[in-house]
C-alpha atoms as a PDB file:
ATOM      1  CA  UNK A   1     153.465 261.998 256.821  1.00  0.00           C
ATOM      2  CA  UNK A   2     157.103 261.160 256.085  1.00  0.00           C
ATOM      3  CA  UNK A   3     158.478 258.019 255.612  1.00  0.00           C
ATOM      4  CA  UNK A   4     161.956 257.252 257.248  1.00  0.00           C
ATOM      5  CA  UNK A   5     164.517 257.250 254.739  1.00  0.00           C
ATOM      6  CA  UNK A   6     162.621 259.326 252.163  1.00  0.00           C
ATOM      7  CA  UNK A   7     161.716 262.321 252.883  1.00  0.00           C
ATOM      8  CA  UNK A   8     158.808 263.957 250.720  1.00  0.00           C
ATOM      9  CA  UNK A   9     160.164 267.243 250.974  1.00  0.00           C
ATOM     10  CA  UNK A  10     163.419 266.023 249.188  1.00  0.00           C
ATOM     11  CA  UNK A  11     162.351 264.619 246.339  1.00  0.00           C
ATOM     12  CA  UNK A  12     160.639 267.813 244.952  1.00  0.00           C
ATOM     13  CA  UNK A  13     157.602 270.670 245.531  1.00  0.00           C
ATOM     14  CA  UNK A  14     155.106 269.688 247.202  1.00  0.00           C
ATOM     15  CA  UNK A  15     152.733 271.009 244.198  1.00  0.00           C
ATOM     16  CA  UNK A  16     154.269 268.056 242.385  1.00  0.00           C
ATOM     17  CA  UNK A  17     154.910 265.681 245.053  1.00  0.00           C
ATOM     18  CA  UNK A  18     151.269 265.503 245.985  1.00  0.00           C
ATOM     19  CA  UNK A  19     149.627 264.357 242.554  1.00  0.00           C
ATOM     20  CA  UNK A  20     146.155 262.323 242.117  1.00  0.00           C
ATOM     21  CA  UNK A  21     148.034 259.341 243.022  1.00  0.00           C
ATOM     22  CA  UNK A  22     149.509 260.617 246.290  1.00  0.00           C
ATOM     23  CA  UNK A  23     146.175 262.276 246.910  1.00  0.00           C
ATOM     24  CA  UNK A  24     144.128 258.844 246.974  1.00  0.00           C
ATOM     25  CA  UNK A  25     146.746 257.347 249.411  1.00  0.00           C
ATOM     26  CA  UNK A  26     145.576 259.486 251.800  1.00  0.00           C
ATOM     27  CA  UNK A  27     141.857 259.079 251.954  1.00  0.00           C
ATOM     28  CA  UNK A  28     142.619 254.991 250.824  1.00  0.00           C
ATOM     29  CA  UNK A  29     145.192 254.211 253.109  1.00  0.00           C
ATOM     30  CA  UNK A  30     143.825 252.950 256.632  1.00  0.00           C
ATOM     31  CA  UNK A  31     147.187 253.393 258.241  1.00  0.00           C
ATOM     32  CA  UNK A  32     147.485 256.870 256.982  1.00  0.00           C
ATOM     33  CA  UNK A  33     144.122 257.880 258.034  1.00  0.00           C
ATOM     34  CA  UNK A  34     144.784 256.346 261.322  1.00  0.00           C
ATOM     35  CA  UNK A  35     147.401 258.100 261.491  1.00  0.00           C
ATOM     36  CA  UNK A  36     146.584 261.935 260.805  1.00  0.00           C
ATOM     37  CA  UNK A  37     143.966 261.429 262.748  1.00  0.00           C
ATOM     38  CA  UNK A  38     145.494 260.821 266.018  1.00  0.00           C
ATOM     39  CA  UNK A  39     148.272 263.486 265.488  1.00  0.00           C
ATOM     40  CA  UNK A  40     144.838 266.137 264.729  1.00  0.00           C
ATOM     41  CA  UNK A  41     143.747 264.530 268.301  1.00  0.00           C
ATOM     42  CA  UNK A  42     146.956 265.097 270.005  1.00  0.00           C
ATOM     43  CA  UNK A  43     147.118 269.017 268.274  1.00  0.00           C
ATOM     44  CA  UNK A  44     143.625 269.522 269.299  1.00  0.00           C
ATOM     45  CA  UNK A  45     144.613 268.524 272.543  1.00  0.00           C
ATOM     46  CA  UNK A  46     147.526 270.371 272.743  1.00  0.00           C
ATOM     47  CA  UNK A  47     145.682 273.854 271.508  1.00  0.00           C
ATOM     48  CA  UNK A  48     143.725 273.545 275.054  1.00  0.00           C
ATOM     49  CA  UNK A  49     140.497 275.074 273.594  1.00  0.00           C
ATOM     50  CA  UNK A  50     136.998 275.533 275.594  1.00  0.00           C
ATOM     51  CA  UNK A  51     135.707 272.427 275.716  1.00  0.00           C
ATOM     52  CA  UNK A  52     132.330 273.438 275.691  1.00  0.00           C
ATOM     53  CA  UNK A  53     132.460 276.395 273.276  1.00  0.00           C
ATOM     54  CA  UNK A  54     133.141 275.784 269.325  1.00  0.00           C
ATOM     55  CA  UNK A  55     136.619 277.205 267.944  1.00  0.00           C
ATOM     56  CA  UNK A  56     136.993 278.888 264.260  1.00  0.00           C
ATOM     57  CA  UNK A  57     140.278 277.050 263.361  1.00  0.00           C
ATOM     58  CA  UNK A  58     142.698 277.179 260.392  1.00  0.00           C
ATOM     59  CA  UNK A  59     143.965 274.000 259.126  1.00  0.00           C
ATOM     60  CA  UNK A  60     147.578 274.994 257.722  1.00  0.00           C
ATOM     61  CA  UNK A  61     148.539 271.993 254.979  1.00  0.00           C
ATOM     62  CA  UNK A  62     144.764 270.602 255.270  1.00  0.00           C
ATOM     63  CA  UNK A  63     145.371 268.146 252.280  1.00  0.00           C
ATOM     64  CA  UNK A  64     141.904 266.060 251.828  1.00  0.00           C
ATOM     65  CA  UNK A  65     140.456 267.661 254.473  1.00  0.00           C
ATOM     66  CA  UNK A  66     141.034 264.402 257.402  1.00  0.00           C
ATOM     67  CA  UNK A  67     142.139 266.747 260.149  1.00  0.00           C
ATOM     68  CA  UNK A  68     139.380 268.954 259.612  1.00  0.00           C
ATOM     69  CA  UNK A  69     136.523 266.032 259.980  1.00  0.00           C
ATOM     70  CA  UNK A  70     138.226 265.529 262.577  1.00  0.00           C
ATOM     71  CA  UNK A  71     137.785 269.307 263.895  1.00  0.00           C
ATOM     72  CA  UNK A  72     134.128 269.014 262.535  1.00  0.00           C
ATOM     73  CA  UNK A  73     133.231 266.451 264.470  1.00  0.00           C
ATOM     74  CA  UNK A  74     134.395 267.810 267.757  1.00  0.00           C
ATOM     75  CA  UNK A  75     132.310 271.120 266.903  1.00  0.00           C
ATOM     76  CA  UNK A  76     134.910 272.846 265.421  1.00  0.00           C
ATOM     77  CA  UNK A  77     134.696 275.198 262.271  1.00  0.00           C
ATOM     78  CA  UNK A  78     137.715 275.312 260.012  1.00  0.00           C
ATOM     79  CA  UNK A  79     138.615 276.936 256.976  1.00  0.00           C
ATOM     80  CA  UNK A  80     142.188 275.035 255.406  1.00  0.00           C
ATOM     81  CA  UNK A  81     144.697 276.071 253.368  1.00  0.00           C
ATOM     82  CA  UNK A  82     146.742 273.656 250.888  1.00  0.00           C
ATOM     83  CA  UNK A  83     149.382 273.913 247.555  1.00  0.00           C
ATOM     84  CA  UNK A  84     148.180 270.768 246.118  1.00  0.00           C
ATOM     85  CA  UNK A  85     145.305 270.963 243.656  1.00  0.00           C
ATOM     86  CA  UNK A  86     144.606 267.445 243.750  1.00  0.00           C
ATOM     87  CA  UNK A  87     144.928 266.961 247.735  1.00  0.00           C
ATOM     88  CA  UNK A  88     142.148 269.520 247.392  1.00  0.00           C
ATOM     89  CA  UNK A  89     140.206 268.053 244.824  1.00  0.00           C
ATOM     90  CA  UNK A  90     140.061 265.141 246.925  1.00  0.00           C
ATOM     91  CA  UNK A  91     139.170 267.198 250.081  1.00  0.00           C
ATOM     92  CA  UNK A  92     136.277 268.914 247.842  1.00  0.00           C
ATOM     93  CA  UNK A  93     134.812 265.291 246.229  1.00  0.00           C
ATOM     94  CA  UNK A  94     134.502 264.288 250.172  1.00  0.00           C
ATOM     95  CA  UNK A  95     132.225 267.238 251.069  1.00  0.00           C
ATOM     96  CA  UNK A  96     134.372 268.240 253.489  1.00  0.00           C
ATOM     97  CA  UNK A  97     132.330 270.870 255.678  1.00  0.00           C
ATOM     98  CA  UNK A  98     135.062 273.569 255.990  1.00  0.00           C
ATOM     99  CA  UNK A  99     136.047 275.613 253.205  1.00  0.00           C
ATOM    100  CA  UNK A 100     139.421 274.594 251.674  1.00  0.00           C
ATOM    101  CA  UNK A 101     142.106 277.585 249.863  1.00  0.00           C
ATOM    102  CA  UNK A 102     144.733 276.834 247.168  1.00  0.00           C
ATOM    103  CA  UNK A 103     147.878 278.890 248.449  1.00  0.00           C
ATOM    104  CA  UNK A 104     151.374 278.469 249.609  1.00  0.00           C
ATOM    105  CA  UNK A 105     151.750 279.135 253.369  1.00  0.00           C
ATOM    106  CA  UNK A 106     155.220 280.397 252.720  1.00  0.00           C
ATOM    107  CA  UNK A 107     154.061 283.272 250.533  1.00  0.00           C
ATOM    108  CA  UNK A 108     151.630 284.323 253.873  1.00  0.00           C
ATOM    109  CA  UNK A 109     148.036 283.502 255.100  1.00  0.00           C
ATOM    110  CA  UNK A 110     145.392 285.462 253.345  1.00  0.00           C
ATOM    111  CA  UNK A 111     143.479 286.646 256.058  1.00  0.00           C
ATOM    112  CA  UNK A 112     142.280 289.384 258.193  1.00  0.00           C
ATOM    113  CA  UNK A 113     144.076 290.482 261.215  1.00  0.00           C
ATOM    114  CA  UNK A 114     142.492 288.254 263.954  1.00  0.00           C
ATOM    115  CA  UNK A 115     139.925 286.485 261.669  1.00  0.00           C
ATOM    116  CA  UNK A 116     140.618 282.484 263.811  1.00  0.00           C
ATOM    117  CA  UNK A 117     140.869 281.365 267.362  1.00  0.00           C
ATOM    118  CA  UNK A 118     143.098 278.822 266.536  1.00  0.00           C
ATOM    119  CA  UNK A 119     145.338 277.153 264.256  1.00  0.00           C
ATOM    120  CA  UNK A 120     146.769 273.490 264.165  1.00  0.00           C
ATOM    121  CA  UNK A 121     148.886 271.991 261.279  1.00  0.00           C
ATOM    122  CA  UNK A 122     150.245 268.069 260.980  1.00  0.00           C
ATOM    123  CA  UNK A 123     152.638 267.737 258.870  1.00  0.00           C
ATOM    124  CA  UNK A 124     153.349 270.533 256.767  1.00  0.00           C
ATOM    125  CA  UNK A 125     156.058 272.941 258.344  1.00  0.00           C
ATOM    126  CA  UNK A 126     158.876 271.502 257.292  1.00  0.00           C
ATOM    127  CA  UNK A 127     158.295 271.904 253.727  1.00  0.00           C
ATOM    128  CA  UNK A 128     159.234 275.639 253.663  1.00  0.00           C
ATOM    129  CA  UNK A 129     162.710 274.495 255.109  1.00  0.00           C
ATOM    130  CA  UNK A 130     163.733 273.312 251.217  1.00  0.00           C
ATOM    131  CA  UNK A 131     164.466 275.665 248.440  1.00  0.00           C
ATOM    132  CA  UNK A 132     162.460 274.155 245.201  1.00  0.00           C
ATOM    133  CA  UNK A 133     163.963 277.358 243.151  1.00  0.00           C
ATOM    134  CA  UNK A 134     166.308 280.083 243.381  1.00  0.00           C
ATOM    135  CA  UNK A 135     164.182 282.589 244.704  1.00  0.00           C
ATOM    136  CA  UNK A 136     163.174 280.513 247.649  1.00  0.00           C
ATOM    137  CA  UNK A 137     164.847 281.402 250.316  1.00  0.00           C
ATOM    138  CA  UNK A 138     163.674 279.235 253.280  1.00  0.00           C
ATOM    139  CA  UNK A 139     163.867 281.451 256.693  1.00  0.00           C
ATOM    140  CA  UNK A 140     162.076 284.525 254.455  1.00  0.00           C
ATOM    141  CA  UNK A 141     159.592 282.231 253.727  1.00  0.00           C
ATOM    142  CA  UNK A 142     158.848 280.377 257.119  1.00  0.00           C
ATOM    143  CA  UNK A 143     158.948 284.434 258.597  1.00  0.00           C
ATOM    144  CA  UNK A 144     156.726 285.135 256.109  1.00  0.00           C
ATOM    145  CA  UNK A 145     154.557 282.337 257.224  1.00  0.00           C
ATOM    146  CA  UNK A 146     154.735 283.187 261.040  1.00  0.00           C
ATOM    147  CA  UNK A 147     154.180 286.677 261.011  1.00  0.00           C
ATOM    148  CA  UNK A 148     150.896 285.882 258.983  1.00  0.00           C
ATOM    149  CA  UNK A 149     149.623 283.610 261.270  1.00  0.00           C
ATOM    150  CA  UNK A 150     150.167 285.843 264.288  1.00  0.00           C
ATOM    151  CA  UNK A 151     148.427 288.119 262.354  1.00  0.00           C
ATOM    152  CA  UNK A 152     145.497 286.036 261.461  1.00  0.00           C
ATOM    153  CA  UNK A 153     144.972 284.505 265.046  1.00  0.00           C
ATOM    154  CA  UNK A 154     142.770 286.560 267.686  1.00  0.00           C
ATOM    155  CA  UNK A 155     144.989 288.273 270.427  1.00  0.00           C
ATOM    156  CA  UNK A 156     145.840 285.316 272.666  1.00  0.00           C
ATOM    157  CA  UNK A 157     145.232 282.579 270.131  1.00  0.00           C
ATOM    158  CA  UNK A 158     147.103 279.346 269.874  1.00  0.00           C
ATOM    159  CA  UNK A 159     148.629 277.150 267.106  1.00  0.00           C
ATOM    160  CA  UNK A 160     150.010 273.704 267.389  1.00  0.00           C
ATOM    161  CA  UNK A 161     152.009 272.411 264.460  1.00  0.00           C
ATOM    162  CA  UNK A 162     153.184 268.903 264.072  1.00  0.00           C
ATOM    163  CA  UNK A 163     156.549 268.706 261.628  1.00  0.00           C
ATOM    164  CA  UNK A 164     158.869 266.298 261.086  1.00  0.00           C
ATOM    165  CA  UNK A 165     162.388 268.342 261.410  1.00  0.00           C
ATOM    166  CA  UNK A 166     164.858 266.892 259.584  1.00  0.00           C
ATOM    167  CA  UNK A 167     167.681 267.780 262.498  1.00  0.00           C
ATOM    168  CA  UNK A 168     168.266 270.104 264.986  1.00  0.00           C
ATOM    169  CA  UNK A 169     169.818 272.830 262.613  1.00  0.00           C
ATOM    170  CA  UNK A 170     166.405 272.666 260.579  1.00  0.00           C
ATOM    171  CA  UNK A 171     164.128 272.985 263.753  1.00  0.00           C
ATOM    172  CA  UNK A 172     166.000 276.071 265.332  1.00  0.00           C
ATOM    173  CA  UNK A 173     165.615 277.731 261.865  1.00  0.00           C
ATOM    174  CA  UNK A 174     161.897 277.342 262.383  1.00  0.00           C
ATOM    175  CA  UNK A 175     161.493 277.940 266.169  1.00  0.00           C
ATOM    176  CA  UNK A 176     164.012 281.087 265.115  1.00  0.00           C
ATOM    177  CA  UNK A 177     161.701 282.603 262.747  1.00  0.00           C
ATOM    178  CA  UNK A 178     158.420 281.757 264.936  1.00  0.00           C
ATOM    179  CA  UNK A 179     160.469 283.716 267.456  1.00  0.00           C
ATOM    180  CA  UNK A 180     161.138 286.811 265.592  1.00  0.00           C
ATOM    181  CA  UNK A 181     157.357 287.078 264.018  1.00  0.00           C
ATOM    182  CA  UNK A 182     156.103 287.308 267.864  1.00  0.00           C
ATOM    183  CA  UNK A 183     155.020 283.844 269.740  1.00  0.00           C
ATOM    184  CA  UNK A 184     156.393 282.524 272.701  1.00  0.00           C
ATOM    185  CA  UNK A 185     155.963 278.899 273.282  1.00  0.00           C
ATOM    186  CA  UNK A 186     158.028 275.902 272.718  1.00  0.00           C
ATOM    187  CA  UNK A 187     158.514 272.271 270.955  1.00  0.00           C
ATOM    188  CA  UNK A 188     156.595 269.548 272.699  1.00  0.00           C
ATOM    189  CA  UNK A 189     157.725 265.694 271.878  1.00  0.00           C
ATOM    190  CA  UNK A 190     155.986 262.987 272.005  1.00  0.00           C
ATOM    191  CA  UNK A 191     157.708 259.586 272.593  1.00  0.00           C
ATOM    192  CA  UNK A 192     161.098 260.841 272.586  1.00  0.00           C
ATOM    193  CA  UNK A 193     162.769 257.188 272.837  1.00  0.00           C
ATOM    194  CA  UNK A 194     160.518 255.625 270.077  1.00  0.00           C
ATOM    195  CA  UNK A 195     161.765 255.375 266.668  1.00  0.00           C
ATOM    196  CA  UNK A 196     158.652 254.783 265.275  1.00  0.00           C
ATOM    197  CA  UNK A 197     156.182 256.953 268.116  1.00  0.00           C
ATOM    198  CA  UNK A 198     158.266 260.221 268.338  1.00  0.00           C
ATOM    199  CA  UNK A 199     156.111 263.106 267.332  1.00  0.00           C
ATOM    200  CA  UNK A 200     157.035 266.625 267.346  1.00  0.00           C
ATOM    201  CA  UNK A 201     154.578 269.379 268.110  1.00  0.00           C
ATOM    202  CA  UNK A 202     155.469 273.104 268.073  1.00  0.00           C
ATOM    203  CA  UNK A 203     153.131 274.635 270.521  1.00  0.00           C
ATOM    204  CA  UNK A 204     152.806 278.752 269.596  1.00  0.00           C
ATOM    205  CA  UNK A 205     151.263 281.514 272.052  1.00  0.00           C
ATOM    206  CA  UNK A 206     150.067 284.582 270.154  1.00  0.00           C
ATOM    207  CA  UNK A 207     149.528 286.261 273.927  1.00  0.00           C
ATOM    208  CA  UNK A 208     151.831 286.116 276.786  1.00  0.00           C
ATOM    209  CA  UNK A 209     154.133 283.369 277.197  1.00  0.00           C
ATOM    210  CA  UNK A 210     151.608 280.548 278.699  1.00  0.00           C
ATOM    211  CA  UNK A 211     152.864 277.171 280.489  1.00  0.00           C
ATOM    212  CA  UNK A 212     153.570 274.734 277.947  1.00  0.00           C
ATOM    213  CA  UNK A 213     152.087 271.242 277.882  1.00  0.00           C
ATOM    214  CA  UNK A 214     153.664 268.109 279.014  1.00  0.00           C
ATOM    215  CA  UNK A 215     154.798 265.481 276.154  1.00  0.00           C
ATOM    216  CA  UNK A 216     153.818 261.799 276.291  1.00  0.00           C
ATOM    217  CA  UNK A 217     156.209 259.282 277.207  1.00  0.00           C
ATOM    218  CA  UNK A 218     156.206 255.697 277.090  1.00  0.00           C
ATOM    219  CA  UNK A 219     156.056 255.680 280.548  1.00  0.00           C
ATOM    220  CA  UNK A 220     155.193 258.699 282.380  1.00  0.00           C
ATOM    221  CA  UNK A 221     155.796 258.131 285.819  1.00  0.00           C
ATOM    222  CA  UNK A 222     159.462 256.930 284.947  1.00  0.00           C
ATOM    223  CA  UNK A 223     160.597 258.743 281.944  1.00  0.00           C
ATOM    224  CA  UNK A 224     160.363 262.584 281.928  1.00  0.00           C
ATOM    225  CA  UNK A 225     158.938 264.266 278.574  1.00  0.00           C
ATOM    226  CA  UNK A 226     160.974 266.076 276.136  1.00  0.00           C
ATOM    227  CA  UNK A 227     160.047 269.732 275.479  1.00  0.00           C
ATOM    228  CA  UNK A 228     162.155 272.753 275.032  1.00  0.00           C
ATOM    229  CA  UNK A 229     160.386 276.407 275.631  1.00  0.00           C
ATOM    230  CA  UNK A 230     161.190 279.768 274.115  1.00  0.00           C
ATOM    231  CA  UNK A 231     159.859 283.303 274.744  1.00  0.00           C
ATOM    232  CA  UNK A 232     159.917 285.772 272.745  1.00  0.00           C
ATOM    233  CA  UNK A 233     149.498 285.016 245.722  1.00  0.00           C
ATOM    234  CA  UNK A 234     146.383 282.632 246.817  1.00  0.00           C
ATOM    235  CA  UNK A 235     143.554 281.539 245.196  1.00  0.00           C
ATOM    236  CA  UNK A 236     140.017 281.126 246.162  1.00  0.00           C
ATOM    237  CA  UNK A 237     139.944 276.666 245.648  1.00  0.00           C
ATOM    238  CA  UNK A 238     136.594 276.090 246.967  1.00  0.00           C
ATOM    239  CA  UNK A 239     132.670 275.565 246.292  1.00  0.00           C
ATOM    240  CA  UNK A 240     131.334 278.194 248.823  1.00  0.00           C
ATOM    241  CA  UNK A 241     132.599 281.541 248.485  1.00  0.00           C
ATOM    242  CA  UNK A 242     133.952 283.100 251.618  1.00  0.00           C
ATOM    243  CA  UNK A 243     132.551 286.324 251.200  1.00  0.00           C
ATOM    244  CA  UNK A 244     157.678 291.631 271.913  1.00  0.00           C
ATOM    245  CA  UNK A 245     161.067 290.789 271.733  1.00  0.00           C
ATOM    246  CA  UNK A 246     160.852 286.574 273.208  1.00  0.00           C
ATOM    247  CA  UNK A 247     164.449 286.745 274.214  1.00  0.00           C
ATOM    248  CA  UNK A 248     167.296 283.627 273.311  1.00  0.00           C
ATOM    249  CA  UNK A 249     166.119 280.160 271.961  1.00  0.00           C
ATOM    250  CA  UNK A 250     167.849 277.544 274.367  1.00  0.00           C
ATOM    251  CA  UNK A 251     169.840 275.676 273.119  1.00  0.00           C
ATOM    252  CA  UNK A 252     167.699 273.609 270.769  1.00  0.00           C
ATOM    253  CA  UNK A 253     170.386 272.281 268.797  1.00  0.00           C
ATOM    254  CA  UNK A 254     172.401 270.419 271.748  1.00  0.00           C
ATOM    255  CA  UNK A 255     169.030 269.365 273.216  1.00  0.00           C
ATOM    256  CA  UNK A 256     167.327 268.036 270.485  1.00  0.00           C
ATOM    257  CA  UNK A 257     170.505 266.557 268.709  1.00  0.00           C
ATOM    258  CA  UNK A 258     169.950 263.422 270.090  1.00  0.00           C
ATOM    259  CA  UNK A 259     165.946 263.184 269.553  1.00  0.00           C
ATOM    260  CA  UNK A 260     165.651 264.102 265.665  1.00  0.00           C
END
């Protein structure tokens, strides 16, 4: 989760960033845990799976595993993917019940070709928008990203990721790269008039272009929601071992200039 004013993603890789110290924060911190889990609520939401029929979800960024109890209990199984070793150990020393992956998203998911249903991430994305050395060269990396997760995700799946763009420039490179690797979709916001509320959720379509789901407002009979539409080397870190061209972004930049 990033704090205003100091963005995590600045102030090094997120290998680094996330040490023991960081790690504790997050299973320690009420307000944090409060937190991620009400943005997994809102992506779970968001995803619009069956109801009544359980989902085989990745958790992109999974950290300590909190989204994915969060999946667990609603019936959900998961399988996450993180760079930090001790977010992990942390996830791991909880008992999380998914299975949890050392990798870096931006080098690809290391998956079959339609292995989950879903995919939901909270804040994670925006990481592969920052260059931590020379060879990183952010769009390669967040195409990289996107065409593996189209891959991985059954024909028609869904992913919602929650990021925390840093502007509009940094948001159209991601919805541009999500573009070219295949989904249709759009960004969903939350709160748009709240400093402090404003949440931003790209919604992605592995399938045809589906209607996209309405924001939340602060009040939603007066206020309309924001949301913008476009067509268009890991490591095994766990205990068990697990054996269309989408046309023009609009105009993202003007829109969202005055949200981010």
């Amino acid at each position: 989760m990033a704090s205003r004013g100091r963005r995590p993603e600045l102030q090094g890789p997120p290998e680094l960033y996330y040490d023991k110290n960081e790690a504790r924060k997050y299973v320690r911190n009420s307000r944090m845990i409060d937190v991620q889990i009400k943005m997994t609520g809102r992506a779970l939401e968001l995803l619009c799976v069956p109801e009544d029929k359980p989902c085989y979800v990745l958790d992109i960024g999974c950290g300590t595993g909190l989204s994915g109890d969060y999946l667990s209990d609603e019936g959900h199984y998961w399988v996450g993917i993180d760079i930090s070793p001790a977010m992990l150990d942390e996830a791991l020393d909880r008992e999380t019940q998914g299975d949890v992956i050392l990798g870096d998203m931006g080098q690809g998911i290391p998956f079959k070709p339609g292995t989950f249903d879903a995919c939901i991430s909270i804040s994670a994305v925006q990481w592969l928008c920052n260059a931590n050395k020379k060879s990183d060269i952010p769009a390669k990396r967040l195409y990289c990203f996107f065409s593996s997760l189209y891959s991985v995700l059954v024909r028609g799946g869904r992913a919602v990721l929650q990021l925390y763009p840093e502007n509009s420039e940094q948001l159209e490179l991601i919805t541009t790269q999500a573009t070219r690797a295949g989904f249709t979709g759009g960004v969903v916001v939350d709160y748009p008039n709240s400093a402090k509320a404003k949440k931003f959720y790209l919604c992605l379509f592995s399938g045809p272009s589906a209607s996209l789901p309405e924001g939340l407002s602060e009040d939603t009979e007066e206020e309309k929601p924001a949301e913008s539409t476009f067509t268009a080397g890991s490591g095994v870190y766990r205990r068990h071992v697990l054996a269309v061209n989408l046309g023009k972004l609009w105009g993202l930049s003007s829109q969202f200039s005055s949200l981010i």
